[in-house]
C-alpha atoms as a PDB file:
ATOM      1  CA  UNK A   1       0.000   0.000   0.000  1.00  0.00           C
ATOM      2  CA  UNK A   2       1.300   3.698  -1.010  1.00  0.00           C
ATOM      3  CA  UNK A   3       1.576   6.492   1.476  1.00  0.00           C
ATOM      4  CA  UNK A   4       0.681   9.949  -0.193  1.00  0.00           C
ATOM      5  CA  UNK A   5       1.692  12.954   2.032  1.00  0.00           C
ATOM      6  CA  UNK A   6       0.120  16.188   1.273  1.00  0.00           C
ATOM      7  CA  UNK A   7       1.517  19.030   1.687  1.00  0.00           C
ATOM      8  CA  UNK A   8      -0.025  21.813   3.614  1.00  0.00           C
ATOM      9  CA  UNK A   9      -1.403  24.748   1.837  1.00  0.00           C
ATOM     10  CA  UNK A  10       0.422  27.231   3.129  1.00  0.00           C
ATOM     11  CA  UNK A  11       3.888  26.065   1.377  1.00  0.00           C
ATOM     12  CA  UNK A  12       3.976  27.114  -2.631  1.00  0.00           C
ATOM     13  CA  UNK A  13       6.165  25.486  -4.944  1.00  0.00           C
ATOM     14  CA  UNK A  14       8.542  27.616  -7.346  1.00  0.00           C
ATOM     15  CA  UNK A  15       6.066  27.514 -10.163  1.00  0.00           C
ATOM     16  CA  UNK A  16       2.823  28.990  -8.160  1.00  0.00           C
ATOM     17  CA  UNK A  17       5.847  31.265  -6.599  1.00  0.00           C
ATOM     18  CA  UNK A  18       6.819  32.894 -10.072  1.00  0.00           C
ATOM     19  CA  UNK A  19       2.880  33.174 -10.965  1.00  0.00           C
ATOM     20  CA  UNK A  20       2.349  34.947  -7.654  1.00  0.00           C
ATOM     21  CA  UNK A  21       5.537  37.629  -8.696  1.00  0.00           C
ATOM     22  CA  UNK A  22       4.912  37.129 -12.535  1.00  0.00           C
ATOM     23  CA  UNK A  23       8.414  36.058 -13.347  1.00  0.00           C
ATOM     24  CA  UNK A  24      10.372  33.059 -14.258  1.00  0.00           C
ATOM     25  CA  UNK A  25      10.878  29.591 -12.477  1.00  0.00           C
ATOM     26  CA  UNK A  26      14.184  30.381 -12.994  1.00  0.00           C
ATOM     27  CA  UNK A  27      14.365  34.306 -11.697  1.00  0.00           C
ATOM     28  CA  UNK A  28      12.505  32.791  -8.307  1.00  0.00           C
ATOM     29  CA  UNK A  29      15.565  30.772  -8.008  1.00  0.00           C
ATOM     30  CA  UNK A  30      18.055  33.173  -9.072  1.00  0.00           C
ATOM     31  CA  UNK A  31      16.424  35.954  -6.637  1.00  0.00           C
ATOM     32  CA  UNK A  32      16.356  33.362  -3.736  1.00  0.00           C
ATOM     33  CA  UNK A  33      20.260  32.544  -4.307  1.00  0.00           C
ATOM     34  CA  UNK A  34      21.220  36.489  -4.145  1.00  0.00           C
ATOM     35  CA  UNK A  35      18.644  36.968  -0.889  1.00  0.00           C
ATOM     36  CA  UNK A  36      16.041  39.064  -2.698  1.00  0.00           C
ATOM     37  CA  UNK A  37      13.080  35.921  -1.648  1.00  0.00           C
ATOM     38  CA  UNK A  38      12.140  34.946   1.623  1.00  0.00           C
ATOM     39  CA  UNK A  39      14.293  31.364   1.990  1.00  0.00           C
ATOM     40  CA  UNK A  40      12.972  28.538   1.272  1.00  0.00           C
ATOM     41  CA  UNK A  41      11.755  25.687   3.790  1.00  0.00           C
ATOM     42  CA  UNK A  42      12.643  22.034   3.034  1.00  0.00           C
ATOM     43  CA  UNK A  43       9.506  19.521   3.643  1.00  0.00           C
ATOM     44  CA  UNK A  44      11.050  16.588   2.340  1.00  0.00           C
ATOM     45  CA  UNK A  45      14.562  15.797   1.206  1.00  0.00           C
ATOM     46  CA  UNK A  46      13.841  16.512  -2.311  1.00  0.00           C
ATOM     47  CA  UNK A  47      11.272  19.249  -2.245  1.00  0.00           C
ATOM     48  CA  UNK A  48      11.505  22.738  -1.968  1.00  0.00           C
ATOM     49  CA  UNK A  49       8.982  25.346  -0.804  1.00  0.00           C
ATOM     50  CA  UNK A  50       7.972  29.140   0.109  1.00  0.00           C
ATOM     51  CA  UNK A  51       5.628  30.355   2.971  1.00  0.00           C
ATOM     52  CA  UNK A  52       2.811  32.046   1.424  1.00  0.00           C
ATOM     53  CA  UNK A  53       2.775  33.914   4.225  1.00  0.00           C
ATOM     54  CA  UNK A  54       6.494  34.928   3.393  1.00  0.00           C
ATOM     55  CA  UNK A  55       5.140  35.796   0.091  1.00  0.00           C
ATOM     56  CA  UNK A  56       3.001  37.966   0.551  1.00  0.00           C
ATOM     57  CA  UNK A  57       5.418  39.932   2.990  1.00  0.00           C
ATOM     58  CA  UNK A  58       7.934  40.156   0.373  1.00  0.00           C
ATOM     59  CA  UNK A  59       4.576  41.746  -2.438  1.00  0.00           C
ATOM     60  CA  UNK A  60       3.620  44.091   0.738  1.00  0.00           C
ATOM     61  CA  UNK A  61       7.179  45.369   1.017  1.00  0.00           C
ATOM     62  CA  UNK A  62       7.678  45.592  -2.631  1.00  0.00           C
ATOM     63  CA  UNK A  63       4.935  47.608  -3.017  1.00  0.00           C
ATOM     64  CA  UNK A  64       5.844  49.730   0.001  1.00  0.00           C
ATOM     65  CA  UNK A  65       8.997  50.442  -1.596  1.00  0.00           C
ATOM     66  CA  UNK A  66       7.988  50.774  -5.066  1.00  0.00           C
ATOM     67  CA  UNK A  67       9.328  48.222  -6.207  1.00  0.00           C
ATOM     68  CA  UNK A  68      13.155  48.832  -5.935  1.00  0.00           C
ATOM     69  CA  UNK A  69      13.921  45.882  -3.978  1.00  0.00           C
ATOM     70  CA  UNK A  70      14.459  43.311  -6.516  1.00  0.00           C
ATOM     71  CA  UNK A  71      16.872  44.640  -8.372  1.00  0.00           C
END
């Protein structure tokens, strides 16, 4: 019998975390490597995940800041 863990909600992968800031897979990874994104949290060995709540933080301050911070 297979186990399926779920994930909880909360925790977006790097696709739904470049839809959220309209950019590439790749740019989320490239922004997270030079500290511009929130870090990452590890649920499993192999998988890789954002806080939504961190997320949305990181929109808030962008916007607060007009956008300079991710440059």
């Amino acid at each position: 019998m297979m186990v399926t863990q779920t994930l909880p909600s909360d925790l977006l992968t790097v696709r739904q975390v470049a839809r959220r800031l309209a950019i590439s897979e790749r740019t989320v990874w490239r922004w997270t490597a030079q500290g511009l994104l929130p870090p990452p949290v590890h649920p499993h060995a192999r998988s890789t995940r954002w806080r939504a709540a961190d997320i949305a933080l990181y929109l808030e301050q962008l916007s607060a800041t007009g956008g300079n911070s991710a440059v």
